[in-house]
PDB file of N, CA and C in Angstrom:
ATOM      1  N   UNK A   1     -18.580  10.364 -23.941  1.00  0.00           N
ATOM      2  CA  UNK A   1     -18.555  11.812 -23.765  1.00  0.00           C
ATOM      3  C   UNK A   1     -19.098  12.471 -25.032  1.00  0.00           C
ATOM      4  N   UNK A   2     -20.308  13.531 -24.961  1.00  0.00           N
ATOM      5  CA  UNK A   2     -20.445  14.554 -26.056  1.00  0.00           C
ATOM      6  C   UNK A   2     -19.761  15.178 -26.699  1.00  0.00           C
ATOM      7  N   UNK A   3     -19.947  15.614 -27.632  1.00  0.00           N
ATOM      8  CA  UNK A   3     -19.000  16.220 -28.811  1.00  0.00           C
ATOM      9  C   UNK A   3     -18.962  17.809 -28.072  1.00  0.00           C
ATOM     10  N   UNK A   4     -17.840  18.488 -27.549  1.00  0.00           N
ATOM     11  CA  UNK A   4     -18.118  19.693 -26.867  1.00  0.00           C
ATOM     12  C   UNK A   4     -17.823  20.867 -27.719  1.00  0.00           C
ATOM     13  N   UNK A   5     -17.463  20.263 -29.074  1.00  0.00           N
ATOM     14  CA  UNK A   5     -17.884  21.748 -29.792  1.00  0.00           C
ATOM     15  C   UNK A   5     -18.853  21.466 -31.408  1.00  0.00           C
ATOM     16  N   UNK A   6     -19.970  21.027 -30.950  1.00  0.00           N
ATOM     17  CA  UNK A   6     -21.083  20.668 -31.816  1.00  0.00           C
ATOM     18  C   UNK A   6     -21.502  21.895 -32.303  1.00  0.00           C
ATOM     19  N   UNK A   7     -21.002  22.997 -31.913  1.00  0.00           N
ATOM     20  CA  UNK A   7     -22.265  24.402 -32.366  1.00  0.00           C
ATOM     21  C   UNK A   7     -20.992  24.573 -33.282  1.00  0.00           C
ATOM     22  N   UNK A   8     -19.610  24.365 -33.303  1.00  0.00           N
ATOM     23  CA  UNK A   8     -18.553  24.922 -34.461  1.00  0.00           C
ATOM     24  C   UNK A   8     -19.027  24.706 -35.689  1.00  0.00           C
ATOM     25  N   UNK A   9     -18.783  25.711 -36.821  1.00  0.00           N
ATOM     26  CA  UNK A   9     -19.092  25.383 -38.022  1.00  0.00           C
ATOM     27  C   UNK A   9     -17.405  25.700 -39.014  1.00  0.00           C
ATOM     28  N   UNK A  10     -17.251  25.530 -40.058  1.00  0.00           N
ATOM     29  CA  UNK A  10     -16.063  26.011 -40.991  1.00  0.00           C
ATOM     30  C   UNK A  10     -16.626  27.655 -41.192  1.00  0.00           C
ATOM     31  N   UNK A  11     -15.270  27.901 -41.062  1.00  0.00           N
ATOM     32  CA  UNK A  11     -15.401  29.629 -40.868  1.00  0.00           C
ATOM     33  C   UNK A  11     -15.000  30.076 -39.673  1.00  0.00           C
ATOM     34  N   UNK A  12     -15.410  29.927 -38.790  1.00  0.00           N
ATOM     35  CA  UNK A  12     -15.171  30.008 -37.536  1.00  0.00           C
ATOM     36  C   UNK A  12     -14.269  30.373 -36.943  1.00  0.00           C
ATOM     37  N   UNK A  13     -13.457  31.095 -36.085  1.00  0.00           N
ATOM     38  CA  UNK A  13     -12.113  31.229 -35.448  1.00  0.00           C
ATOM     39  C   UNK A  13     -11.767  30.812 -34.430  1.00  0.00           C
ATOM     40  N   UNK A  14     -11.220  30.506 -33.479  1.00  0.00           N
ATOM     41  CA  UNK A  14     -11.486  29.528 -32.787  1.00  0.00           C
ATOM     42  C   UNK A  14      -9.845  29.735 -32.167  1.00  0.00           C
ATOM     43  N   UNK A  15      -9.114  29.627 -30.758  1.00  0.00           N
ATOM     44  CA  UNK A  15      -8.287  29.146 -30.036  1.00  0.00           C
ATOM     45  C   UNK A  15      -8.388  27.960 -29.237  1.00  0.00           C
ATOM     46  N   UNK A  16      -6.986  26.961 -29.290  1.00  0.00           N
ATOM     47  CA  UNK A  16      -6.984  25.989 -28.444  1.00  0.00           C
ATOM     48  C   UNK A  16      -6.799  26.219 -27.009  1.00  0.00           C
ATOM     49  N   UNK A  17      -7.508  25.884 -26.104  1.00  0.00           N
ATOM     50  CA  UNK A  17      -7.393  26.159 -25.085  1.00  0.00           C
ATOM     51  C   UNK A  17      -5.880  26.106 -23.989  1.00  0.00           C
ATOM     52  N   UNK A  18      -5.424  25.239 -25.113  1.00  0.00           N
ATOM     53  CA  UNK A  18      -4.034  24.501 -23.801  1.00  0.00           C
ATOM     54  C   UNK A  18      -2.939  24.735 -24.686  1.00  0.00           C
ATOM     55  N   UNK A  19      -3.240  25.555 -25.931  1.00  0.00           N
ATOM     56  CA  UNK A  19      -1.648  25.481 -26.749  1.00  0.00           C
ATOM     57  C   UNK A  19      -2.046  27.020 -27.394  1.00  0.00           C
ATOM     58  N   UNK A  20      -2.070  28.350 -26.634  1.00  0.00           N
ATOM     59  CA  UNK A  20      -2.596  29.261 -26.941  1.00  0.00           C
ATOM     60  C   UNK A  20      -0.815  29.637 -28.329  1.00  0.00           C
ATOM     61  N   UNK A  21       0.367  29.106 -27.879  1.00  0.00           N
ATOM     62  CA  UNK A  21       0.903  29.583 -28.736  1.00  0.00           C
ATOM     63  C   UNK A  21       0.934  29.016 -30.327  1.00  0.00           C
ATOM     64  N   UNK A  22      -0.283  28.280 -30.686  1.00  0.00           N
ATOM     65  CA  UNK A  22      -0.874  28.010 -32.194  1.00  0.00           C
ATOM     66  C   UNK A  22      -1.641  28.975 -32.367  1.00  0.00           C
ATOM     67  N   UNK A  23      -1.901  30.164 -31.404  1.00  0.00           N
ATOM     68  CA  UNK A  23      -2.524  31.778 -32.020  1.00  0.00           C
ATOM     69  C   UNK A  23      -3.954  31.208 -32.660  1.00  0.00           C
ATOM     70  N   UNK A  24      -4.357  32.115 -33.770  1.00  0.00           N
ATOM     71  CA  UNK A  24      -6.190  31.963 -34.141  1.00  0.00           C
ATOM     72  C   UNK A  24      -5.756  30.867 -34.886  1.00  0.00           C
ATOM     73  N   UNK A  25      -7.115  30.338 -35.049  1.00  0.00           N
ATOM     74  CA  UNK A  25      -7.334  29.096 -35.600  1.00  0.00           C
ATOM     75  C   UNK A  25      -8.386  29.421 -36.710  1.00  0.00           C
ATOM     76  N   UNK A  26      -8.763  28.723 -37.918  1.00  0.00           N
ATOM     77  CA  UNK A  26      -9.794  28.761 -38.602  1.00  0.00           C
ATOM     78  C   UNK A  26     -10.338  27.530 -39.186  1.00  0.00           C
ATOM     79  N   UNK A  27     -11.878  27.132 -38.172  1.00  0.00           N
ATOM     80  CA  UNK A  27     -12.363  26.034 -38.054  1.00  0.00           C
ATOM     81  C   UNK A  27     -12.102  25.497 -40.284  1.00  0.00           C
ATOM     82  N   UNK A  28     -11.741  24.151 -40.489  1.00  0.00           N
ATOM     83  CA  UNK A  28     -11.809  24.133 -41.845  1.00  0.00           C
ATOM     84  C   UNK A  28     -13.239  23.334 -41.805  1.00  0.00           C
ATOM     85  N   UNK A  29     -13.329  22.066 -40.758  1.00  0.00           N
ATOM     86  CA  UNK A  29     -14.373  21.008 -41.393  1.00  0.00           C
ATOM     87  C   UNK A  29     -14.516  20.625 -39.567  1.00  0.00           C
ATOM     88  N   UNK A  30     -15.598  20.082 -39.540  1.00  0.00           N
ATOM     89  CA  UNK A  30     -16.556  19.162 -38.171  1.00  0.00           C
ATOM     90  C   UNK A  30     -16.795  18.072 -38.958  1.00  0.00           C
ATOM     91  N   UNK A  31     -16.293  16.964 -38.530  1.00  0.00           N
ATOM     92  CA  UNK A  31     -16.999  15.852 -39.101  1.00  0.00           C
ATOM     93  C   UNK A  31     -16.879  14.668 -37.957  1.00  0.00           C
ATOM     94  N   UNK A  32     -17.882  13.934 -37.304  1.00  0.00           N
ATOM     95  CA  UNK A  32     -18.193  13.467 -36.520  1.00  0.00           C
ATOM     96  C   UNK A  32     -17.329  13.467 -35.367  1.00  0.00           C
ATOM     97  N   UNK A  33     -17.172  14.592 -34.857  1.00  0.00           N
ATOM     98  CA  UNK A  33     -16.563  15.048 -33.284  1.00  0.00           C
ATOM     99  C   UNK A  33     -15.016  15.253 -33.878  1.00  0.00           C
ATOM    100  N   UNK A  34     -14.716  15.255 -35.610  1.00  0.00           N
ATOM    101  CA  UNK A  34     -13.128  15.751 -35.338  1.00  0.00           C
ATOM    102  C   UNK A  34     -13.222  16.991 -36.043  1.00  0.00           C
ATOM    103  N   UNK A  35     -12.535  18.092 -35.585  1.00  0.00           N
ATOM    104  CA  UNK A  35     -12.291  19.532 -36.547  1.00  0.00           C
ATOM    105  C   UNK A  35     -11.289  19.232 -36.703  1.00  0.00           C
ATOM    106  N   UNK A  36     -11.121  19.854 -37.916  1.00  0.00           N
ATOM    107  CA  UNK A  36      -9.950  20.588 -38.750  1.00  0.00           C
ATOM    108  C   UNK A  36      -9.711  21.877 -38.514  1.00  0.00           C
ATOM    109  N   UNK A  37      -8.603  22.135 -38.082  1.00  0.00           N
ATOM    110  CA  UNK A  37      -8.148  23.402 -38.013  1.00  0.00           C
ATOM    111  C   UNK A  37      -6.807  24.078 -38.540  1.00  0.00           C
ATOM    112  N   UNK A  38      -7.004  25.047 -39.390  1.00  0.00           N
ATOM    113  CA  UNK A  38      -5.839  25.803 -39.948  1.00  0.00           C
ATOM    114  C   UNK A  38      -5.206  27.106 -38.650  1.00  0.00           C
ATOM    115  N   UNK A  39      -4.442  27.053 -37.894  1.00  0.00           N
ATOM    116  CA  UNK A  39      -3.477  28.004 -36.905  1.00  0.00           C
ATOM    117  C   UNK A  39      -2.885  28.070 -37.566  1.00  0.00           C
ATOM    118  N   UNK A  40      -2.590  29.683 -37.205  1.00  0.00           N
ATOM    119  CA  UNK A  40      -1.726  30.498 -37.830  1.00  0.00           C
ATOM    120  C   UNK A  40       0.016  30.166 -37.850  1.00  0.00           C
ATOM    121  N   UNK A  41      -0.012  29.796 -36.413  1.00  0.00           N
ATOM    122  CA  UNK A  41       1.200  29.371 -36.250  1.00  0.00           C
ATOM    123  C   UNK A  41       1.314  27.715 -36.881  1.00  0.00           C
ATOM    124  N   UNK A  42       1.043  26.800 -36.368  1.00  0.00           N
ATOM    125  CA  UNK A  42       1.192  25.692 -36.901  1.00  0.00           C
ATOM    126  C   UNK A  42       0.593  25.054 -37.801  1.00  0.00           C
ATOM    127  N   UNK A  43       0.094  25.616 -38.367  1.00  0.00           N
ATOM    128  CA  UNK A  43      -0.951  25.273 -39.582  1.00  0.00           C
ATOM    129  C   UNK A  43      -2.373  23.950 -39.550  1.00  0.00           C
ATOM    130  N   UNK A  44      -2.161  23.147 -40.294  1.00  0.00           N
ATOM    131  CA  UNK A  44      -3.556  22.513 -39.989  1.00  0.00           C
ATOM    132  C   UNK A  44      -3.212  21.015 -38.809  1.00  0.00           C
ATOM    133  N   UNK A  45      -4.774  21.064 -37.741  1.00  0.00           N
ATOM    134  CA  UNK A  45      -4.611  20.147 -37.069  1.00  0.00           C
ATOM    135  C   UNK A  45      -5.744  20.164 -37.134  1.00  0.00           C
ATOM    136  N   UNK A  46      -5.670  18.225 -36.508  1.00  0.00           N
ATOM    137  CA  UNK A  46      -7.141  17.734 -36.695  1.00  0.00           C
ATOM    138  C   UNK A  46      -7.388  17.849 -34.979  1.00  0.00           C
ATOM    139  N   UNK A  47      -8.513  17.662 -34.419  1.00  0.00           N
ATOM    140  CA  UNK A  47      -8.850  18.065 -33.184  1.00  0.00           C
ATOM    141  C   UNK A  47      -9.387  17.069 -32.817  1.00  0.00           C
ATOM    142  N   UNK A  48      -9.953  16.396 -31.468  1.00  0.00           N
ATOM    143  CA  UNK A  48     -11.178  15.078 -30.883  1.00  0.00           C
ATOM    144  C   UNK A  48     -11.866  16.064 -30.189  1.00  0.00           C
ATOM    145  N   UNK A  49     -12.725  16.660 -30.998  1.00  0.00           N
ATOM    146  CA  UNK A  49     -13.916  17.431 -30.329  1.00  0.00           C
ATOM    147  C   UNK A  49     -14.603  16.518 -29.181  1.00  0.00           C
ATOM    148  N   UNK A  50     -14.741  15.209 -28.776  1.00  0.00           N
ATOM    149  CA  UNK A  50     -14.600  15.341 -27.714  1.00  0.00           C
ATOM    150  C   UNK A  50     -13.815  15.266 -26.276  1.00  0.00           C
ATOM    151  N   UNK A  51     -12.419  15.497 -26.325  1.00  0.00           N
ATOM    152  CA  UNK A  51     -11.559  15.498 -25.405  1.00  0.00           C
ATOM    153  C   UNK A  51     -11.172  16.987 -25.270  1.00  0.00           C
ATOM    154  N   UNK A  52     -11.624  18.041 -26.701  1.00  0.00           N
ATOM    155  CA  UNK A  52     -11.017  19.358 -26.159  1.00  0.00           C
ATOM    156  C   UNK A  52     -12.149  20.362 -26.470  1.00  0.00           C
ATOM    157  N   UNK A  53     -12.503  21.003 -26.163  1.00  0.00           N
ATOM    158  CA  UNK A  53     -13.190  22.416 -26.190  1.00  0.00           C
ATOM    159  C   UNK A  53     -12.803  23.554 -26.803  1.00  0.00           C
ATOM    160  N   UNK A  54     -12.629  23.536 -28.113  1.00  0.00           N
ATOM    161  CA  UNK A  54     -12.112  24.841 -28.402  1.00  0.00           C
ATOM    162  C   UNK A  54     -12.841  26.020 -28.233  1.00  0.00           C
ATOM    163  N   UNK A  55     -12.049  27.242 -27.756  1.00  0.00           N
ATOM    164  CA  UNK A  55     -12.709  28.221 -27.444  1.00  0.00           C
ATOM    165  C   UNK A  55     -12.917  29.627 -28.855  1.00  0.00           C
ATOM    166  N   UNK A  56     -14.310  29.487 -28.770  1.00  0.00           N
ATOM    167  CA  UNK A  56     -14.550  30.563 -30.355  1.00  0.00           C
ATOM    168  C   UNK A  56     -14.330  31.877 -30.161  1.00  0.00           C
ATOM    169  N   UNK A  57     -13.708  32.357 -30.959  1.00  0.00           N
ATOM    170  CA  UNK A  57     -13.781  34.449 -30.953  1.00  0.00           C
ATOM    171  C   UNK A  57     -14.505  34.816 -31.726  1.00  0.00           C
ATOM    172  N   UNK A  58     -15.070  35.672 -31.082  1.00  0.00           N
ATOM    173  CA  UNK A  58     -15.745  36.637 -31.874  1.00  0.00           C
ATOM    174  C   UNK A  58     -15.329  37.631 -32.514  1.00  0.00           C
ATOM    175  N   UNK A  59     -14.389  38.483 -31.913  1.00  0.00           N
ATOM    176  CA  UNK A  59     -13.190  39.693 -31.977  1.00  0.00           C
ATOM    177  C   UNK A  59     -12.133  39.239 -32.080  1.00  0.00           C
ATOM    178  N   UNK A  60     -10.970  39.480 -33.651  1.00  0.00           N
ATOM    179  CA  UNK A  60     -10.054  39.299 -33.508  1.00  0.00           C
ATOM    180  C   UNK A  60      -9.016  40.023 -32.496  1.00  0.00           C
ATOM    181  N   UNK A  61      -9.461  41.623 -32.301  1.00  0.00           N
ATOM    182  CA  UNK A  61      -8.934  42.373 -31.414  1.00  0.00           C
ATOM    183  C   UNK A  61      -8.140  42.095 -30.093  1.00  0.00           C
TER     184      UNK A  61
END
């Protein structure tokens, strides 16, 4: 399976699709299909970019 969030970069904001109560996320690192992510609520998790799709914001609003 492809890496389904190859366009993510660090910086980024980003929600998990299936655990919306870890709130925004802020991509830290991509490194061969795993992100790092700092949520607000639970702080940093590593991700298998390819088993999940995180979904990016544009608007924190």
């Amino acid at each position: 399976m492809s890496d389904l969030n190859a366009f993510l970069e660090p910086g980024m904001l980003v929600r998990h699709p299936s655990e919306p109560d870890w709130g925004l996320g802020q991509v830290q690192s991509v490194i061969q299909g795993r992100i790092t992510v700092n949520f607000r609520e639970v702080g940093k998790v590593v991700i298998n970019g390819t088993l999940v799709a995180l979904l990016p914001v544009f608007d924190e609003s």
